[in-house]
Every structure is written in structure tokens, then in C-alpha cells.
C-alpha atoms as a PDB file:
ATOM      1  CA  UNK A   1       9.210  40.058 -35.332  1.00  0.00           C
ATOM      2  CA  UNK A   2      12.115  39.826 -37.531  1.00  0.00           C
ATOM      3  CA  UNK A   3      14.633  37.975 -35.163  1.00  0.00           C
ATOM      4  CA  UNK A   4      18.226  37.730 -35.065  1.00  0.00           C
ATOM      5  CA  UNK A   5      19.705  34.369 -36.190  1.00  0.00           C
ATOM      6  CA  UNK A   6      20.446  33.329 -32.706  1.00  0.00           C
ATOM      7  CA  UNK A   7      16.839  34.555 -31.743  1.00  0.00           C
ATOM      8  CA  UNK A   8      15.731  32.443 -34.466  1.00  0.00           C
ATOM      9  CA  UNK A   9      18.179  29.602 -33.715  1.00  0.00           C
ATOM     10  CA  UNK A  10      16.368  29.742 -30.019  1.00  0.00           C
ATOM     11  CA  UNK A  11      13.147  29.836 -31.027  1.00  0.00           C
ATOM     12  CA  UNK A  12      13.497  26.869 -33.195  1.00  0.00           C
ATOM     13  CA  UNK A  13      14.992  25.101 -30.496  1.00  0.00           C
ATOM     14  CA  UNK A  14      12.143  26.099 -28.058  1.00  0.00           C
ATOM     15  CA  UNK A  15       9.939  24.481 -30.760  1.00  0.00           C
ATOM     16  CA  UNK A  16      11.931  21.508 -31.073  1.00  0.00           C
ATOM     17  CA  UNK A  17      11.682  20.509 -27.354  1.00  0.00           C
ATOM     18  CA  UNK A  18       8.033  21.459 -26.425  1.00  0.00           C
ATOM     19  CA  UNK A  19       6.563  19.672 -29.341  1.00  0.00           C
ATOM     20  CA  UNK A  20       8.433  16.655 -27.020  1.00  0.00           C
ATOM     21  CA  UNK A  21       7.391  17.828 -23.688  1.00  0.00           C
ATOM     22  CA  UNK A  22       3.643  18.085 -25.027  1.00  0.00           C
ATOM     23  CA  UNK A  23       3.313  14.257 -26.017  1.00  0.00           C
ATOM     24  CA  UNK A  24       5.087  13.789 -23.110  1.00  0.00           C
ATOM     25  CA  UNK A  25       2.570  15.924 -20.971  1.00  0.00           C
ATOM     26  CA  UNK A  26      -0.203  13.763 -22.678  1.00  0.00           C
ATOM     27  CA  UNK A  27       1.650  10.474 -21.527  1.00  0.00           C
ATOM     28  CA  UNK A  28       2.086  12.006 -17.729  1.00  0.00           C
ATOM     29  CA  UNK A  29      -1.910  12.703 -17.599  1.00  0.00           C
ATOM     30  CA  UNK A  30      -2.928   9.300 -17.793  1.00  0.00           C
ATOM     31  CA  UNK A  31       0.268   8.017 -15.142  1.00  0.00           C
ATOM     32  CA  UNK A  32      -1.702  10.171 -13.005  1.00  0.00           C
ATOM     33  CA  UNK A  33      -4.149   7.160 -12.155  1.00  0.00           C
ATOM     34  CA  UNK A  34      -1.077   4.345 -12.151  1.00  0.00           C
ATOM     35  CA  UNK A  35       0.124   3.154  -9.377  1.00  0.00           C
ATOM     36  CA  UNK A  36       4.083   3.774 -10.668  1.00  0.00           C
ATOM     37  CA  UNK A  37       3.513   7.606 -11.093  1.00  0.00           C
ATOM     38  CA  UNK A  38       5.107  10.005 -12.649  1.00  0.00           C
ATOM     39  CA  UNK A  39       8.261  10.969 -11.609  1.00  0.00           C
ATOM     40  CA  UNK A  40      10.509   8.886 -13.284  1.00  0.00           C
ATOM     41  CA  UNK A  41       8.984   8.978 -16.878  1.00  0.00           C
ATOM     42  CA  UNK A  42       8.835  13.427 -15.946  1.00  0.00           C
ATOM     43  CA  UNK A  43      12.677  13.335 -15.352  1.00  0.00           C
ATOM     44  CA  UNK A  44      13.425  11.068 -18.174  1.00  0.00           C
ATOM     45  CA  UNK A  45      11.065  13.964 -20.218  1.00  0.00           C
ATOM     46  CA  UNK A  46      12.941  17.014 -18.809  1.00  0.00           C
ATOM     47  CA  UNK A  47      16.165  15.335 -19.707  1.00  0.00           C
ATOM     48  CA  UNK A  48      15.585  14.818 -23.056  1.00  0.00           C
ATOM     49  CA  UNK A  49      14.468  18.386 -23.624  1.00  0.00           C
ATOM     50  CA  UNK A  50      17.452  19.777 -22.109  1.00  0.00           C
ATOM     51  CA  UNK A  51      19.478  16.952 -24.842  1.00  0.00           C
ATOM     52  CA  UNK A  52      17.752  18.264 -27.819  1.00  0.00           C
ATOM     53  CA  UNK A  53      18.444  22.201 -27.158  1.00  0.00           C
ATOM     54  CA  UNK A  54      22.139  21.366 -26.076  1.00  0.00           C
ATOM     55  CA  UNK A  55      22.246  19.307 -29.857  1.00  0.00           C
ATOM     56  CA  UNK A  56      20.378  22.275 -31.704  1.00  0.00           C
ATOM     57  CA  UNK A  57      22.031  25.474 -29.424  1.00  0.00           C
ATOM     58  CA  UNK A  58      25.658  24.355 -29.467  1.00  0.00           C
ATOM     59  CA  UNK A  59      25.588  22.182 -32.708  1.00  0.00           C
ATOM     60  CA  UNK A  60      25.342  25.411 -34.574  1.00  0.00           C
ATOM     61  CA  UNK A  61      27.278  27.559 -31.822  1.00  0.00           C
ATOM     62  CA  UNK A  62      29.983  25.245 -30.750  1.00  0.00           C
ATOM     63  CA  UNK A  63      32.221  28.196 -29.248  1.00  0.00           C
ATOM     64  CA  UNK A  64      29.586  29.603 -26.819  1.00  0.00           C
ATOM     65  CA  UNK A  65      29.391  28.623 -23.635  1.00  0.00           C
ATOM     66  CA  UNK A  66      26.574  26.639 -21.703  1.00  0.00           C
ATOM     67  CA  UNK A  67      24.498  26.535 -18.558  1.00  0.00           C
ATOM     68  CA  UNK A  68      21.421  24.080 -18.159  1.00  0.00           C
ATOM     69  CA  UNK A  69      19.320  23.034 -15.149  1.00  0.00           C
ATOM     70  CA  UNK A  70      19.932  19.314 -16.040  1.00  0.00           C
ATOM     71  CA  UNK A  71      23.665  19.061 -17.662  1.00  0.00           C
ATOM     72  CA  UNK A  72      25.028  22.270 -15.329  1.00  0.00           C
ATOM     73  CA  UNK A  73      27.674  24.364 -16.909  1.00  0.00           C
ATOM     74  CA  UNK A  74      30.544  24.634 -18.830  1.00  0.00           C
ATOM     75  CA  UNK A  75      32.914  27.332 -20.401  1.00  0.00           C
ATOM     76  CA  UNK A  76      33.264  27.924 -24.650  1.00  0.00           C
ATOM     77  CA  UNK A  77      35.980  29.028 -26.245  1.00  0.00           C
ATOM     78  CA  UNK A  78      34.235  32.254 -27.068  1.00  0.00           C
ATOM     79  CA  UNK A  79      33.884  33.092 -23.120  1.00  0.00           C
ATOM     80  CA  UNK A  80      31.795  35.879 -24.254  1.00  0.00           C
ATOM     81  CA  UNK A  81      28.597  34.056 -24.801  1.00  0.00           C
ATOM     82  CA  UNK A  82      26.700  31.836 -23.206  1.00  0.00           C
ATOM     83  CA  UNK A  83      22.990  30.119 -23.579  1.00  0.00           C
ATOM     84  CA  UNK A  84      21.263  29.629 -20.359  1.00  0.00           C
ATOM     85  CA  UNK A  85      18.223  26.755 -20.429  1.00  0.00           C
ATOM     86  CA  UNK A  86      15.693  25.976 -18.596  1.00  0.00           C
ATOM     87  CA  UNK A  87      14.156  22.651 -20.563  1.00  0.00           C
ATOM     88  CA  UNK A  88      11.210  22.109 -17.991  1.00  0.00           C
ATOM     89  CA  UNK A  89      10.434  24.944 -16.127  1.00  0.00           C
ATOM     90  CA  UNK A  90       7.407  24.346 -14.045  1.00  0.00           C
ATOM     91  CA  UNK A  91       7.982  20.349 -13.461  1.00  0.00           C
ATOM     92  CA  UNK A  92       5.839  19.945 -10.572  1.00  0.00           C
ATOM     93  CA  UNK A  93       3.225  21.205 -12.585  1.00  0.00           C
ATOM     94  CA  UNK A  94       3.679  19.099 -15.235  1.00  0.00           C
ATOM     95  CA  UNK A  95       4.125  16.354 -12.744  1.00  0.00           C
ATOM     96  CA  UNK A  96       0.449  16.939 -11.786  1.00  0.00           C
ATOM     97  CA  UNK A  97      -0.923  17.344 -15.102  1.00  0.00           C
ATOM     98  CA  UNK A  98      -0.898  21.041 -14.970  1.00  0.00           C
ATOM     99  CA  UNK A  99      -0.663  22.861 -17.957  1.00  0.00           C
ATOM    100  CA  UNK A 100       1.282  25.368 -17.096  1.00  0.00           C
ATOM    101  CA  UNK A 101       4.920  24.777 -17.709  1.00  0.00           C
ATOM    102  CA  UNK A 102       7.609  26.233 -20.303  1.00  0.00           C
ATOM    103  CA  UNK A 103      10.611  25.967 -22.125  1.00  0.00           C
ATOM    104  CA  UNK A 104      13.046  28.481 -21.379  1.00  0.00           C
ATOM    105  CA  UNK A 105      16.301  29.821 -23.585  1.00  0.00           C
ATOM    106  CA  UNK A 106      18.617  32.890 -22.597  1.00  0.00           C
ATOM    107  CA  UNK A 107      21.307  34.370 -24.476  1.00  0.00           C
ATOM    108  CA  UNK A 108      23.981  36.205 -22.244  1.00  0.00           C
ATOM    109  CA  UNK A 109      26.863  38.476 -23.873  1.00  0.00           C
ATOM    110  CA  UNK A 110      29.300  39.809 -21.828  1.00  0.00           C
ATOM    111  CA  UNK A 111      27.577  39.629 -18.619  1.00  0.00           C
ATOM    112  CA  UNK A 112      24.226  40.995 -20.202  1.00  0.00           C
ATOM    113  CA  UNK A 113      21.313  39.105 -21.387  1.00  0.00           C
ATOM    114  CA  UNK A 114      20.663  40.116 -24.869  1.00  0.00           C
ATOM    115  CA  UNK A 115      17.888  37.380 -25.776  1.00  0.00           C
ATOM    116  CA  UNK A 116      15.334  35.479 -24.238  1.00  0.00           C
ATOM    117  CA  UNK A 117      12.819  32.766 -24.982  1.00  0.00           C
ATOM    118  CA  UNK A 118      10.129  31.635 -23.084  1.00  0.00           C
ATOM    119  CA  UNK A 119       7.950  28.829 -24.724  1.00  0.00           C
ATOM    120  CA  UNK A 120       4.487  27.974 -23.325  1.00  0.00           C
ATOM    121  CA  UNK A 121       4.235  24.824 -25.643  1.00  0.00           C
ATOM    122  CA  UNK A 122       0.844  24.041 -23.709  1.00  0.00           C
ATOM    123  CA  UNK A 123      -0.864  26.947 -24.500  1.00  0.00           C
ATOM    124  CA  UNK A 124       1.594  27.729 -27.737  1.00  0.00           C
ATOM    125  CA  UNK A 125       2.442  30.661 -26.727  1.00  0.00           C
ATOM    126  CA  UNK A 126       6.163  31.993 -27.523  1.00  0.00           C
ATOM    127  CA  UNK A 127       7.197  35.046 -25.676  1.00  0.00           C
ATOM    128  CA  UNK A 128      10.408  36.230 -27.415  1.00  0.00           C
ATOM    129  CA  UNK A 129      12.808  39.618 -26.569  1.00  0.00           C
ATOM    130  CA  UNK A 130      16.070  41.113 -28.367  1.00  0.00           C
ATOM    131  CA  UNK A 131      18.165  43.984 -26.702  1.00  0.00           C
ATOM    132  CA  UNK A 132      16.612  46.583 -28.466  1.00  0.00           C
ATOM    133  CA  UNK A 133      14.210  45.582 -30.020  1.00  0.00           C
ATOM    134  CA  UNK A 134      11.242  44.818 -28.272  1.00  0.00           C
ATOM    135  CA  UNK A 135       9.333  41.896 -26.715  1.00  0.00           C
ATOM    136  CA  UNK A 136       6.714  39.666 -28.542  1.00  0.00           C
ATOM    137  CA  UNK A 137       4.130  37.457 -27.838  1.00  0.00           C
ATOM    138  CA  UNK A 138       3.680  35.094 -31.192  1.00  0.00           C
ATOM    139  CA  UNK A 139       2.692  38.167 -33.606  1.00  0.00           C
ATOM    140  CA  UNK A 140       2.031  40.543 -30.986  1.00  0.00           C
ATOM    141  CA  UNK A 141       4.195  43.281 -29.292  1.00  0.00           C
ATOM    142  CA  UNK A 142       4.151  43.118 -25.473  1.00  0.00           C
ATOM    143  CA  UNK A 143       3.879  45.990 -23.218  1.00  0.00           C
ATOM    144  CA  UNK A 144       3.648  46.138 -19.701  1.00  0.00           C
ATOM    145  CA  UNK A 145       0.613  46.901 -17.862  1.00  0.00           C
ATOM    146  CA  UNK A 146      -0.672  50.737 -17.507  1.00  0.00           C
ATOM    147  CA  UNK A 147      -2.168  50.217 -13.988  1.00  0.00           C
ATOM    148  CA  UNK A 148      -0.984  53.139 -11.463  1.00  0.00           C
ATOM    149  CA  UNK A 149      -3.102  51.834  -8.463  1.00  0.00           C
ATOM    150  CA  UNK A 150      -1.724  49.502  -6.240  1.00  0.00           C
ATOM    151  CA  UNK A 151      -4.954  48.628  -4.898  1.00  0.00           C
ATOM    152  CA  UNK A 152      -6.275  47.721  -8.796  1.00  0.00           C
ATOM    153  CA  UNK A 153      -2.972  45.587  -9.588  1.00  0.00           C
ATOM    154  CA  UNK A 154      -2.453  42.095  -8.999  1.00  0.00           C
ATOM    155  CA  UNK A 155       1.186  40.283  -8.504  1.00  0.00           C
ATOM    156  CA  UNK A 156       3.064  36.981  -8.604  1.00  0.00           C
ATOM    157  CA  UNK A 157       5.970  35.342  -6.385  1.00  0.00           C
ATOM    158  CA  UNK A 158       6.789  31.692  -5.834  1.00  0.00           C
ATOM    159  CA  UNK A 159       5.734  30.132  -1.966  1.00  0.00           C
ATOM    160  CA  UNK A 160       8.495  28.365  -0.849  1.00  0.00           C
ATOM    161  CA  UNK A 161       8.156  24.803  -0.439  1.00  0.00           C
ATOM    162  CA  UNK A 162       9.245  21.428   1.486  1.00  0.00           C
ATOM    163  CA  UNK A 163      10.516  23.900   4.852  1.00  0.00           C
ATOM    164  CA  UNK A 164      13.066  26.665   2.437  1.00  0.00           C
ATOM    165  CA  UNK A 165      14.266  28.891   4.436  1.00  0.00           C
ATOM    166  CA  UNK A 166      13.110  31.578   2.534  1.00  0.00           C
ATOM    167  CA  UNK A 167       9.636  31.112   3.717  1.00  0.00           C
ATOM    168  CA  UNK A 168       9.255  33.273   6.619  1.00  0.00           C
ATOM    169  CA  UNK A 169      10.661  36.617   4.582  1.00  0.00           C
ATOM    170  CA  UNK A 170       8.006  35.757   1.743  1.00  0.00           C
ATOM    171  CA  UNK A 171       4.885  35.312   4.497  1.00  0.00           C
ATOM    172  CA  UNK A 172       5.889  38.657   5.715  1.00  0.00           C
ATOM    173  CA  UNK A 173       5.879  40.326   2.123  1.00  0.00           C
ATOM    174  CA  UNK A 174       2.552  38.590   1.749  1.00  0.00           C
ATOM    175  CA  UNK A 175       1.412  40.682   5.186  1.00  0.00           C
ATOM    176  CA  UNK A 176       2.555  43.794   3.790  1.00  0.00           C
ATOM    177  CA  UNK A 177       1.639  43.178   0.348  1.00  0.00           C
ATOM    178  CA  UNK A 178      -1.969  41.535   0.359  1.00  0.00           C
ATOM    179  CA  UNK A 179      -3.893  44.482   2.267  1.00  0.00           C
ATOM    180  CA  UNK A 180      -2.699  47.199  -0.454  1.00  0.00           C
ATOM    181  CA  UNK A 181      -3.296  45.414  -3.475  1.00  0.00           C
ATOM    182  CA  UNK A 182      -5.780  42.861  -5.674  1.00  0.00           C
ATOM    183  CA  UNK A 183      -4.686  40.061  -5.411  1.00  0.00           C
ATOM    184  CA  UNK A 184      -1.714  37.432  -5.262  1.00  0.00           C
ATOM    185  CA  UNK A 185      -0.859  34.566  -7.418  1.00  0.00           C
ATOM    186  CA  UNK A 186       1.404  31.583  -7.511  1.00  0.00           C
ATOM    187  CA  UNK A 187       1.460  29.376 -10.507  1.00  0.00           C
ATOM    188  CA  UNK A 188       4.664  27.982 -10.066  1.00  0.00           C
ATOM    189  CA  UNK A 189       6.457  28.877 -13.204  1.00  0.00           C
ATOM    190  CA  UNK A 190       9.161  31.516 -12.788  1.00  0.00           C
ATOM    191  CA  UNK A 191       9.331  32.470 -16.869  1.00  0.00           C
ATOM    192  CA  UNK A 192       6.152  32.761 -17.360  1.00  0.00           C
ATOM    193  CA  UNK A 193       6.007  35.138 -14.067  1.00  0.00           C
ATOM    194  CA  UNK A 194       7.748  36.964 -15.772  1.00  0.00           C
ATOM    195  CA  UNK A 195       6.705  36.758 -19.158  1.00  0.00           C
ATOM    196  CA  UNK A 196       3.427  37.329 -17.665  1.00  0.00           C
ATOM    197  CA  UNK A 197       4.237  40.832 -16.117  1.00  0.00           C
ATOM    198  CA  UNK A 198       5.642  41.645 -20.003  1.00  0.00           C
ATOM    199  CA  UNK A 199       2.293  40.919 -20.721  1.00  0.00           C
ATOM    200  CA  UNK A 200       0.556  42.842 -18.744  1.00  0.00           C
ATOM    201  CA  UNK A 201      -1.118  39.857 -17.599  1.00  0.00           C
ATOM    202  CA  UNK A 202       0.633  40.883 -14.043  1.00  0.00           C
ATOM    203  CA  UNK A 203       1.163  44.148 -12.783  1.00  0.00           C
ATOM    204  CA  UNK A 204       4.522  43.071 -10.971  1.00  0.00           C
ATOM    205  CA  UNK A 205       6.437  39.886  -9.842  1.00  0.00           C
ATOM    206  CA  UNK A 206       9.088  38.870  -6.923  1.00  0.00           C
ATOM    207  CA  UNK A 207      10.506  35.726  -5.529  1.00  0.00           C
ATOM    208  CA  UNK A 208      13.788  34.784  -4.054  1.00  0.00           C
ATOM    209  CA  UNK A 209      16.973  32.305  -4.514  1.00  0.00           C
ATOM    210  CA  UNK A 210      15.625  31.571  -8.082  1.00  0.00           C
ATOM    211  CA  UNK A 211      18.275  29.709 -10.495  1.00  0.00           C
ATOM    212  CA  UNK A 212      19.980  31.831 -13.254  1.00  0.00           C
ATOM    213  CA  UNK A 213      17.939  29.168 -15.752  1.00  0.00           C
ATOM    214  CA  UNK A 214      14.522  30.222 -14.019  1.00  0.00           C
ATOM    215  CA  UNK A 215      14.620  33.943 -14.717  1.00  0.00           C
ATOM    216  CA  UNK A 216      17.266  34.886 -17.762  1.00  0.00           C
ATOM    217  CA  UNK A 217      15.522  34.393 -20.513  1.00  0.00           C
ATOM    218  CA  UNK A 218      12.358  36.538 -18.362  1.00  0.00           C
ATOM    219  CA  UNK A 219      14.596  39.511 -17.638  1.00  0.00           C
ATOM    220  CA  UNK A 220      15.104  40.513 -21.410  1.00  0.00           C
ATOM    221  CA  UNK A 221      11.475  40.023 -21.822  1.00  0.00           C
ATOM    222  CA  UNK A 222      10.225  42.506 -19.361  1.00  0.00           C
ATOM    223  CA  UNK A 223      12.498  44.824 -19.719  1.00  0.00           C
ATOM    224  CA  UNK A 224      12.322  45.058 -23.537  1.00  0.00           C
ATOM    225  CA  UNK A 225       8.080  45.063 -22.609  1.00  0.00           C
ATOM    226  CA  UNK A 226       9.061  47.888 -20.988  1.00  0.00           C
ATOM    227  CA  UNK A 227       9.206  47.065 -17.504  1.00  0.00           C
ATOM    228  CA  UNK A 228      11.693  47.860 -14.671  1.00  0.00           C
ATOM    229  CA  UNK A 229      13.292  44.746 -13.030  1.00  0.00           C
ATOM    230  CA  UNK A 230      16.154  45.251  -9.890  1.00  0.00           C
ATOM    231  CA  UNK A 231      17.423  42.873  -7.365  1.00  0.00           C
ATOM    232  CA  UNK A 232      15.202  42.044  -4.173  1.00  0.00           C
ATOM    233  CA  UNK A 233      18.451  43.367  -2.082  1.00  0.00           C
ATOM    234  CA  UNK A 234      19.454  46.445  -3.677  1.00  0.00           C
ATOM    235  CA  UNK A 235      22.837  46.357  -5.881  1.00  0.00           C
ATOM    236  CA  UNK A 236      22.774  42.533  -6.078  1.00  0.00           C
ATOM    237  CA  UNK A 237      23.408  40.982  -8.787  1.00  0.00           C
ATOM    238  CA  UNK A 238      19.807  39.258  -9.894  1.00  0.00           C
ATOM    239  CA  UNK A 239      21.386  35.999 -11.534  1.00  0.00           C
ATOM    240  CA  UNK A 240      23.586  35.612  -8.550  1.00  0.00           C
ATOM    241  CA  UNK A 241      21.151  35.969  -5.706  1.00  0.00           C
ATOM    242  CA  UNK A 242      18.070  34.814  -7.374  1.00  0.00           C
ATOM    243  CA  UNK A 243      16.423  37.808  -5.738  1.00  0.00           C
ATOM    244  CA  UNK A 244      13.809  39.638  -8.321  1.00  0.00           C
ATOM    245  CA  UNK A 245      11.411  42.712  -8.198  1.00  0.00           C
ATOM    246  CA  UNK A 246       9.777  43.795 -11.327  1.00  0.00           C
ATOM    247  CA  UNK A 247       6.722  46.252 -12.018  1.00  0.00           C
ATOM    248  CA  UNK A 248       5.720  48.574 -14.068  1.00  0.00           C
ATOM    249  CA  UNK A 249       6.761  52.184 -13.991  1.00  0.00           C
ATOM    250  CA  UNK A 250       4.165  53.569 -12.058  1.00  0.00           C
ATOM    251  CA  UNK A 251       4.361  50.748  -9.697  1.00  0.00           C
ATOM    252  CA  UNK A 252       7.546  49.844  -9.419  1.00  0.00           C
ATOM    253  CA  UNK A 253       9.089  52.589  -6.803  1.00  0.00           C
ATOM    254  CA  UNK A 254       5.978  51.353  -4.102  1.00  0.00           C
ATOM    255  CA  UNK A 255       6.003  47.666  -4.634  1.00  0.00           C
ATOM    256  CA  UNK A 256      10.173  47.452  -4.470  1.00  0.00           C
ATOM    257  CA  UNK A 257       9.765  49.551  -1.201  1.00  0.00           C
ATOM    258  CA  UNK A 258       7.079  46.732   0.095  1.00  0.00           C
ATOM    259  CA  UNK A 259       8.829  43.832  -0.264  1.00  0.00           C
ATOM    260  CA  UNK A 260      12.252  45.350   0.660  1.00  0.00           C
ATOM    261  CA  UNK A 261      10.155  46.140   3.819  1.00  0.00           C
ATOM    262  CA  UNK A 262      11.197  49.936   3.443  1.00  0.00           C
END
């Protein structure tokens, strides 16, 4: 796709840091078998990639504004714009030698993301959106799946971990879910969730108390796939809550009224 030059400024940036994170990811394989492990050197890695974005995204925007995962936020003189990174998304599994991780980049304007990047350097796959027009997968358009069944269609969601106290609502949407559909996954990468349901890869995706870094750059995506996206607790604000449904059309009216336990 013919990008914008801030869609092209992201994806170059997206580049940038997972051509890091993936000699990195080659280091943290073999620390598997040390007795030192991999947490340190992983942090150290995440780090970094967050440094390089910050140097590439606001050395040639200096007036927008910034929130990271690992540096937090802070305001630009243009208080209209904003970049919103996630450098590591998925660190557990790259912890564990998992190769399912991504970078991810968001543009917001005015309260609206209007770009998003999500960069599966693993796999090299770039899943890129514009307000307006469209969402891409390297060379190829995205478009949500065409499943109307929900018996045929098969989900995602993150499992809570380490006692959350969102747990118990997300068994029970598993309960109501699970008999009426094909299957659940959890891979443990919000963006690519989401960048999976753009894909059609997923028929529909939900998880709570999610990060604005996890999920901005994923909500232009899916929408711009074609895909309908609204707050778990209806008029919330998504990036405020964390609280995510998305589907296709045909899906989306039955699966929002399952997990909302309507």
C-alpha cells in the first residue's frame, strides 16, 4: 500500500526494532538451557526496542506526544498527536523461546487512532492500517473473516495470569462461549489477536484491562479490515478500560451479547 509518511515513518521504525528483537530472540533460545535465564538479558532487549522507536518516532516528530510500555508517557507540544508503542508485545513468549511476539506502533489524532502497526518480525509479517484506507498484510489487503456460524468460528482472549482478578469473569465467558462455538485460543499476544481477527485468521477476539500500548495500533487494523470492535462494557471507552470485543459483522451482535453475558 502506498502509506502516509507517518505510516511509513512507523513502519520503518517497526523494522528497525524487530530486526533487534530477532537476534535477540536467537540469543534468548540458547539462555533457555543456562542456569542465569532469561529475564534480565529479555528486559534489557525490550528496552532497547522501545529506545530505538522513541529515537526514530520523535526524532522526526519532535512535537507529538508519546506513550510507551517501557518509558510511560509524556505530553508534545502538538497535544494533538500522539504515538502509542508497544516494543515487545508478547514477552513471556519470547521469554520462552516462543515465536510469537510483535512490535507494535499506534498513531492517535485527536482522540482517534488513525494508524497502526503491528510487526510480527518472527514470522515477518507487517500488518499495517490508515483511516481510510484499508488494512494490509505485507502486499496483501486484509479482510475479515466471512463466517456467519458461530458454531464454525473460532476466537481469541487472553487467560489471566499470576491470581488477576479478572479471572473469574473470563472462566465464565469461556462457559458460555466454548459450547456454541469451534474453538478457543490464547497465544498471548494482544496485537496480533487482533491483527489476527483482520485477518481472518480469527473470527472474533475479547480480553479485559489490556494497556492502551497492547491494543491501539490493533483497533485501526480491524476496523479498516472491516471488522466491528466496541468496548466489553458498553459505552466505555476501549483504551481506558482495556475492555475489547471484536467480530465480524455477522458475528459480532451474538458474540458481544455472550461475553457481556446478555
Amino acid at each position: 500500500m502506498q502509506g502516509s509518511a507517518n505510516l511509513n515513518l512507523m513502519i520503518k521504525a517497526a523494522r528497525r526494532a524487530g530486526k533487534s528483537l530477532v537476534k535477540d530472540f536467537r540469543e534468548v533460545e540458547q539462555l533457555q538451557v543456562s542456569t542465569k535465564g532469561p529475564g534480565d538479558f529479555v528486559s534489557k532487549a525490550d528496552q532497547a526496542a522501545e529506545a530505538m522507536i522513541k529515537e526514530d518516532l520523535m526524532g522526526a516528530r519532535p512535537t507529538y506526544g508519546w506513550l510507551g510500555e517501557e518509558t510511560g508517557g509524556t505530553e508534545g507540544a502538538d497535544p494533538t498527536r500522539r504515538w502509542i508503542v508497544d516494543p515487545l508485545d508478547g514477552t513471556t513468549n519470547f521469554l520462552h523461546g516462543l515465536p510469537h511476539w510483535a512490535v507494535s506502533i499506534a498513531l492517535e489524532h485527536k482522540g482517534e487512532i488513525v494508524a497502526g502497526v503491528v510487526f510480527d518480525a518472527a514470522k515477518d509479517e507487517m500488518f499495517v492500517a490508515e483511516k481510510g484506507a484499508g488494512a494490509w498484510m505485507n502486499d496483501r489487503r486484509l479482510r475479515v473473516s466471512g463466517r456467519h456460524k458461530m458454531i464454525e468460528a473460532i476466537f481469541a482472549t487472553g487467560i489471566p495470569f499470576a491470581s488477576k482478578k479478572t479471572l473469574p469473569a473470563t472462566v465464565a465467558d469461556l462457559a458460555r462461549l466454548m459450547p456454541v462455538c469451534a474453538g478457543v485460543r490464547r497465544w498471548g499476544a494482544a496485537s496480533l489477536d487482533l491483527a489476527y481477527v483482520a485477518a481472518g485468521r480469527y473470527d472474533g477476539y475479547w480480553e479485559r484491562e489490556l494497556k492502551p500500548w497492547d491494543i491501539a495500533a490493533g483497533l485501526v487494523i480491524v476496523r479498516e479490515a472491516g471488522g466491528m470492535v466496541a468496548p466489553i462494557r458498553d459505552g466505555a471507552d476501549i483504551l481506558e478500560t482495556g475492555g475489547i470485543i471484536c467480530a465480524n459483522d455477522p458475528l459480532f451482535a451474538g458474540f458481544t451479547k455472550i461475553i457481556r453475558g446478555e
